[in-house]
N, C-alpha and C. Protein backbone atom coordinates (compact mmCIF):
# COMPACT_ATOMS: atom_id res chain seq x y z
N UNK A 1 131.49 75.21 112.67
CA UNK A 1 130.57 76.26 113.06
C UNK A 1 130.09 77.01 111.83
N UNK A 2 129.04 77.06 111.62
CA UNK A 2 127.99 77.86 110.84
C UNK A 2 127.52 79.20 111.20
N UNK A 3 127.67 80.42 110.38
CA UNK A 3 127.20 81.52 111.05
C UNK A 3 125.97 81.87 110.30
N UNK A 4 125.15 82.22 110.80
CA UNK A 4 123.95 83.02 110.07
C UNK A 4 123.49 84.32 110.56
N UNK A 5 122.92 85.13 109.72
CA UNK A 5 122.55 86.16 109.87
C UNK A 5 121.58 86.88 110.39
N UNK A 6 121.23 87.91 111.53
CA UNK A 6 119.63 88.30 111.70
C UNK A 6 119.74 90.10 111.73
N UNK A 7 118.70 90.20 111.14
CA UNK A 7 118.44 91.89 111.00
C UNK A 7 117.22 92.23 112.08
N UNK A 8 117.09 92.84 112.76
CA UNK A 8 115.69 93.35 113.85
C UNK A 8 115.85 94.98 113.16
N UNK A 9 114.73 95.30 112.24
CA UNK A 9 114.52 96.69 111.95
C UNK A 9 113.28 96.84 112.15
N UNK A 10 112.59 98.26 112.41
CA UNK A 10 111.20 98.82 112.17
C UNK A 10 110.29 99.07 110.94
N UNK A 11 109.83 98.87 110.93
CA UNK A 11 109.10 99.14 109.49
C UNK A 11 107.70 99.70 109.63
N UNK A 12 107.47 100.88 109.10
CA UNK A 12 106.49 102.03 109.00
C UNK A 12 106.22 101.42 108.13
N UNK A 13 104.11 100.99 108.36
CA UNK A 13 103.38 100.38 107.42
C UNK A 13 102.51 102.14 106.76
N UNK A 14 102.45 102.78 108.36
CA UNK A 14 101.39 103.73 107.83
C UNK A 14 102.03 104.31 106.53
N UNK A 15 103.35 104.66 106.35
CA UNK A 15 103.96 105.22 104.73
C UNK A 15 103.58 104.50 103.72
N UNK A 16 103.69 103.25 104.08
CA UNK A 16 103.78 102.36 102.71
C UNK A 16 101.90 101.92 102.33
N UNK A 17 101.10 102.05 103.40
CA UNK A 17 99.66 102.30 103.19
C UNK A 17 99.05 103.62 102.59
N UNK A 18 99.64 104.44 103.11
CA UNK A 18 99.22 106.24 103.41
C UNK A 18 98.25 106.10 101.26
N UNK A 19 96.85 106.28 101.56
CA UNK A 19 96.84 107.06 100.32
C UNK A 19 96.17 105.37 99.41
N UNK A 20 96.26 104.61 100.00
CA UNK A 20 95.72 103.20 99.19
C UNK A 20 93.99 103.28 99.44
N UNK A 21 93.50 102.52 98.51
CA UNK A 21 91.87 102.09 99.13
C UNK A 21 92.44 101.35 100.02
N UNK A 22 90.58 101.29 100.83
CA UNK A 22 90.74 100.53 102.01
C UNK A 22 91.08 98.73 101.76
N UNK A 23 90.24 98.31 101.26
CA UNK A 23 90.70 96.88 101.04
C UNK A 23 91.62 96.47 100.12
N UNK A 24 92.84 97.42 100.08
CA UNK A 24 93.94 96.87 99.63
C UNK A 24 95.35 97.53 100.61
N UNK A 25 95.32 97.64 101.67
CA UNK A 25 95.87 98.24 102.95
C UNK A 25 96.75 96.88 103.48
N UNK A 26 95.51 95.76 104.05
CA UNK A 26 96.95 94.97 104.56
C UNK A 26 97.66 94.39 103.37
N UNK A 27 96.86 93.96 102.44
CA UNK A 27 97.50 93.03 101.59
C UNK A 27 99.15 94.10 101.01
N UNK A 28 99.34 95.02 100.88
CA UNK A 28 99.99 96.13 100.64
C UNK A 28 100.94 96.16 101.93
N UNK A 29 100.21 96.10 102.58
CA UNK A 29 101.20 95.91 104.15
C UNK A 29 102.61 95.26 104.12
N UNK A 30 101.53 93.71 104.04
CA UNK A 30 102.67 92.28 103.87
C UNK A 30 103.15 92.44 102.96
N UNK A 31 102.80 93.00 101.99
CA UNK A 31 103.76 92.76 100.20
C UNK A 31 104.91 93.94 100.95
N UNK A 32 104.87 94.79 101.02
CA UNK A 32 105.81 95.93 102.00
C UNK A 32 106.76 95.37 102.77
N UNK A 33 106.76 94.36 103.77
CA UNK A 33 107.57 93.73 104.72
C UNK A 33 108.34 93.16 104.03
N UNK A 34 107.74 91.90 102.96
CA UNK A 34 108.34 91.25 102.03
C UNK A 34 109.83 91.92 101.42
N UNK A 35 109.13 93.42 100.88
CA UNK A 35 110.09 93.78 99.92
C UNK A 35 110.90 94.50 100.78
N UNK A 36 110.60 95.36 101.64
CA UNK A 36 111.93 95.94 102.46
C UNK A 36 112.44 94.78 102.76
N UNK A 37 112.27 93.65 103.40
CA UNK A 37 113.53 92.61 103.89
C UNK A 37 113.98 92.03 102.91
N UNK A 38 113.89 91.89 101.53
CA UNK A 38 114.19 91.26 100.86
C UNK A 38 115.16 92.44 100.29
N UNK A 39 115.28 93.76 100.26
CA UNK A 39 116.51 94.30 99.70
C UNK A 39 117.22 94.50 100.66
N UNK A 40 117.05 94.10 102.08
CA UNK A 40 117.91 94.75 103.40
C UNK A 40 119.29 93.27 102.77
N UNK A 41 118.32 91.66 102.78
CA UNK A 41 119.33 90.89 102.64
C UNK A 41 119.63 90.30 101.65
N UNK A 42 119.20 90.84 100.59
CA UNK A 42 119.55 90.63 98.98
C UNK A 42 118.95 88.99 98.69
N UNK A 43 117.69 88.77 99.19
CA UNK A 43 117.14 87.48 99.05
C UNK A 43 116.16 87.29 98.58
N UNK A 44 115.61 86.74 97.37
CA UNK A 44 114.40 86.99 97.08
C UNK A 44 113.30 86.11 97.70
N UNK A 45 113.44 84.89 98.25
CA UNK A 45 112.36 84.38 98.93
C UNK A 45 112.42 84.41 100.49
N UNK A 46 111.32 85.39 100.36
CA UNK A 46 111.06 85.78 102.15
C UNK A 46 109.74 85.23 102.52
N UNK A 47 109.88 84.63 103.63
CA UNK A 47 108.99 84.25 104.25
C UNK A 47 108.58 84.64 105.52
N UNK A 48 107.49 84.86 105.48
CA UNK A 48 106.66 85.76 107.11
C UNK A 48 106.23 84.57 107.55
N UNK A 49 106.27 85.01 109.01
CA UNK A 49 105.88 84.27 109.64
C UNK A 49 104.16 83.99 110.11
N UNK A 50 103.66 83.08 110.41
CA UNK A 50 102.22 83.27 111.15
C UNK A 50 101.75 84.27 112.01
N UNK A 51 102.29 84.34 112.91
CA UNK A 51 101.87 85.04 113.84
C UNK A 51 102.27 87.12 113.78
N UNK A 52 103.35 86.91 112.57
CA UNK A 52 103.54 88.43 112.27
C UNK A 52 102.06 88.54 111.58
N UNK A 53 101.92 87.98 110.52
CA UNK A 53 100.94 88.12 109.30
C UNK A 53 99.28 88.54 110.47
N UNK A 54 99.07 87.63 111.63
CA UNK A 54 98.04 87.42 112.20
C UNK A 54 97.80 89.09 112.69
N UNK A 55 99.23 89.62 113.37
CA UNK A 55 99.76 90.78 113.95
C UNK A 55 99.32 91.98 112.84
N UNK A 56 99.57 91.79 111.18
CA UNK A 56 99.58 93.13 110.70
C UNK A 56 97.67 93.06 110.51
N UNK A 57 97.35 91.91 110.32
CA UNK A 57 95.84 91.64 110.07
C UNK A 57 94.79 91.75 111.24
N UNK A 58 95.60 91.97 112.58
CA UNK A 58 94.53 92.26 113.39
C UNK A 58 93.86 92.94 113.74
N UNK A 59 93.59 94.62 113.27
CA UNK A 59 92.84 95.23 113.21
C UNK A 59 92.20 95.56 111.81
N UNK A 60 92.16 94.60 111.04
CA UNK A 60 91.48 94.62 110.08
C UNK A 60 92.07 94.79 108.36
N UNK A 61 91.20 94.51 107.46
CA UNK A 61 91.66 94.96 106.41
C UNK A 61 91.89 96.27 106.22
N UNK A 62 91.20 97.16 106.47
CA UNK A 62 91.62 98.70 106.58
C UNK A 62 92.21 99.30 107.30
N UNK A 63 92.69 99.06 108.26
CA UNK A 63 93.47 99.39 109.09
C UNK A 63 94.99 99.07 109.58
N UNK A 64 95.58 98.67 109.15
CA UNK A 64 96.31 97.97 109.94
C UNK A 64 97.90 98.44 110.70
N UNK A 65 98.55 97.85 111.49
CA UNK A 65 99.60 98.32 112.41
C UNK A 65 100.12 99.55 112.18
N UNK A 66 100.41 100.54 112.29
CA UNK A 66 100.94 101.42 111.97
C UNK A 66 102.41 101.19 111.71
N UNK A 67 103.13 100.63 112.75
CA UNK A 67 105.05 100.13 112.77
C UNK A 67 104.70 98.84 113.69
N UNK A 68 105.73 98.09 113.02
CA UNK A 68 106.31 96.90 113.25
C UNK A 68 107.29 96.58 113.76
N UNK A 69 107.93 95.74 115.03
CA UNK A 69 109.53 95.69 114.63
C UNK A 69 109.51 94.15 113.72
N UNK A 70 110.68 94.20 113.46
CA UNK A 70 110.49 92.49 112.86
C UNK A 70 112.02 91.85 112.93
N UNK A 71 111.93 91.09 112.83
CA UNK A 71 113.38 90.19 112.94
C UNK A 71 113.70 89.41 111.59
N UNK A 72 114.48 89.28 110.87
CA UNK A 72 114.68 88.90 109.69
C UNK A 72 115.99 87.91 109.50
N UNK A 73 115.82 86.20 109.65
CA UNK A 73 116.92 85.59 110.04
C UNK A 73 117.23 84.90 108.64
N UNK A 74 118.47 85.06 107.63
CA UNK A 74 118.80 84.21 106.58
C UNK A 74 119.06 82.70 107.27
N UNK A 75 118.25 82.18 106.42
CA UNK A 75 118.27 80.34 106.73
C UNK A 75 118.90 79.93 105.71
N UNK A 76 119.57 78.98 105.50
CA UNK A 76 120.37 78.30 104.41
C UNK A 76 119.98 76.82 104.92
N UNK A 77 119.66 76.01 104.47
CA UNK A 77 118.99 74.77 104.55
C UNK A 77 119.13 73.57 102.80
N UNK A 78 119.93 72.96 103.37
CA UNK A 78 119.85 71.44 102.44
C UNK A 78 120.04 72.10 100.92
N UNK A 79 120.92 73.60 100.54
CA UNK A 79 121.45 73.99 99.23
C UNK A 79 120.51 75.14 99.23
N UNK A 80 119.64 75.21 99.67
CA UNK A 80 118.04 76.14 99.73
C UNK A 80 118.39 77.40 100.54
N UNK A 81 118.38 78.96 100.48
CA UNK A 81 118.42 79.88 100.81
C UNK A 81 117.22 81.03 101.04
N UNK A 82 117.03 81.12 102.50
CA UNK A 82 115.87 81.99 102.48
C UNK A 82 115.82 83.03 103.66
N UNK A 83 114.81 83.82 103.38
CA UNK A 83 114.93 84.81 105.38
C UNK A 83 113.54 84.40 105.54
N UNK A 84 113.51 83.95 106.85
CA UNK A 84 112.23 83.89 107.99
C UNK A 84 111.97 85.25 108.61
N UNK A 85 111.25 85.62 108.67
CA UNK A 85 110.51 87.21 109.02
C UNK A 85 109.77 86.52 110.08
N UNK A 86 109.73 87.23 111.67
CA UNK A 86 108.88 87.17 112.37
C UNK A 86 108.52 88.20 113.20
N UNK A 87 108.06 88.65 114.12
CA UNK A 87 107.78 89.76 115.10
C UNK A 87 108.76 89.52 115.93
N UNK A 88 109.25 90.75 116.43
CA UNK A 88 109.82 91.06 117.73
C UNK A 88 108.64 91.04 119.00
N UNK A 89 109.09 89.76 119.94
CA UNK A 89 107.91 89.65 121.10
C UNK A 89 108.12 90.88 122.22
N UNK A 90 108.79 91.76 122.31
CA UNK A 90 108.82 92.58 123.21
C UNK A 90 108.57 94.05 123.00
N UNK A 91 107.87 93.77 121.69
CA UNK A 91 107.54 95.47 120.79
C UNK A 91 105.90 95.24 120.38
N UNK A 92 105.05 94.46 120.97
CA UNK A 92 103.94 94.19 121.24
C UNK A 92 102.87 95.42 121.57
N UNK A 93 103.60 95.58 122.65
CA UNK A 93 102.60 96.61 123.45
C UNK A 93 103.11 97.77 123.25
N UNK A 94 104.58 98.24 122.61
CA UNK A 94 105.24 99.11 122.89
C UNK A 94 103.92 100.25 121.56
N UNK A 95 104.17 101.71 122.07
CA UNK A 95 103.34 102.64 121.72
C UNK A 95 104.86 103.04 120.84
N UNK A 96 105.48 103.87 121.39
CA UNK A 96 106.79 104.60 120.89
C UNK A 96 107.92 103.54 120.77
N UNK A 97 108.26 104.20 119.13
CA UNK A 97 109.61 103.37 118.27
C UNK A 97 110.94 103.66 118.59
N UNK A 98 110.99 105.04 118.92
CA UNK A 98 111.77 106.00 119.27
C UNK A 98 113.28 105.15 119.78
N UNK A 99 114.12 105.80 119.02
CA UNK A 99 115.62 104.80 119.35
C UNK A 99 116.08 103.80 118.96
N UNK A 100 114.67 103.01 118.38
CA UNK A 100 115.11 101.34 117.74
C UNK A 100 115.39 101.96 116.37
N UNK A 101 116.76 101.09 116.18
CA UNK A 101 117.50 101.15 114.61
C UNK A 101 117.48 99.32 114.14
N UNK A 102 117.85 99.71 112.85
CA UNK A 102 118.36 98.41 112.27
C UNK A 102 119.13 97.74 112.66
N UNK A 103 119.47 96.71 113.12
CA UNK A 103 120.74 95.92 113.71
C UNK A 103 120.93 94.75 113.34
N UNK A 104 122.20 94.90 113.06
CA UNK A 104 122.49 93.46 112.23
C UNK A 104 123.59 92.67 113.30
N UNK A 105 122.75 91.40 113.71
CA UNK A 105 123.39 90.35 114.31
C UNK A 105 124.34 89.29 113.62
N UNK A 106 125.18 88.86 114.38
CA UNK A 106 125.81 87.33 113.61
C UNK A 106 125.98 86.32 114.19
N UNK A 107 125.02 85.41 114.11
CA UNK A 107 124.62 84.03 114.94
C UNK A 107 125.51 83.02 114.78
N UNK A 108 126.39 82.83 115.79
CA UNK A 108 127.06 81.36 115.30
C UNK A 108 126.75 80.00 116.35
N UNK A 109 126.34 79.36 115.24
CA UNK A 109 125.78 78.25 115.16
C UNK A 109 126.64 76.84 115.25
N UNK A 110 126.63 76.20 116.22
CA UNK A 110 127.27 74.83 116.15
C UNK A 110 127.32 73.32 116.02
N UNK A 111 127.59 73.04 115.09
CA UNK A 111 127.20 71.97 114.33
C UNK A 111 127.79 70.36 114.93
């Protein structure tokens, strides 16, 4: 048995935007996600997923999500070490963050 790791935290884009020009907002966004998950699990290659990236970009280059939740799973693969970043599907529609914390899961996996 193999265990791996997953983090589900929030992440406030409007802070990490607040105060940028406009067409450098999402790109600032994603570089943001990147680096908070990458010091939550001490990993330097993080990878987002499609459909988060589609998520912070959908209201535009100037604009974008205000908070996120995201899920952050360390993969270890064939000597290779990385975290997959994707959206939480049930924080979609949600308006208020209120109560969600960081939480760290431990997946065990059977081989």
């Amino acid at each position: 048995m193999s265990e791996s790791v997953a983090y589900e935290m929030t992440v406030n884009l409007a802070r990490q935007t607040k105060g940028l020009r406009f067409k450098k907002r999402c790109p600032r966004a994603v570089a943001s996600v990147k680096e908070i998950v990458s010091r939550m699990t001490n990993c330097d290659d993080v990878r987002i997923a499609t459909g988060l990236n589609e998520w912070i970009w959908s209201r535009g280059i100037r604009k974008p999500v205000r908070r996120i939740r995201v899920r952050a799973t360390v993969v270890e693969e064939e000597g290779e070490k990385f975290v997959a970043v994707s959206h939480v599907q049930g924080c979609i529609l949600r308006k208020h963050f209120k109560g969600k914390y960081s939480v760290k899961k431990v997946i065990e996996e059977e081989e």
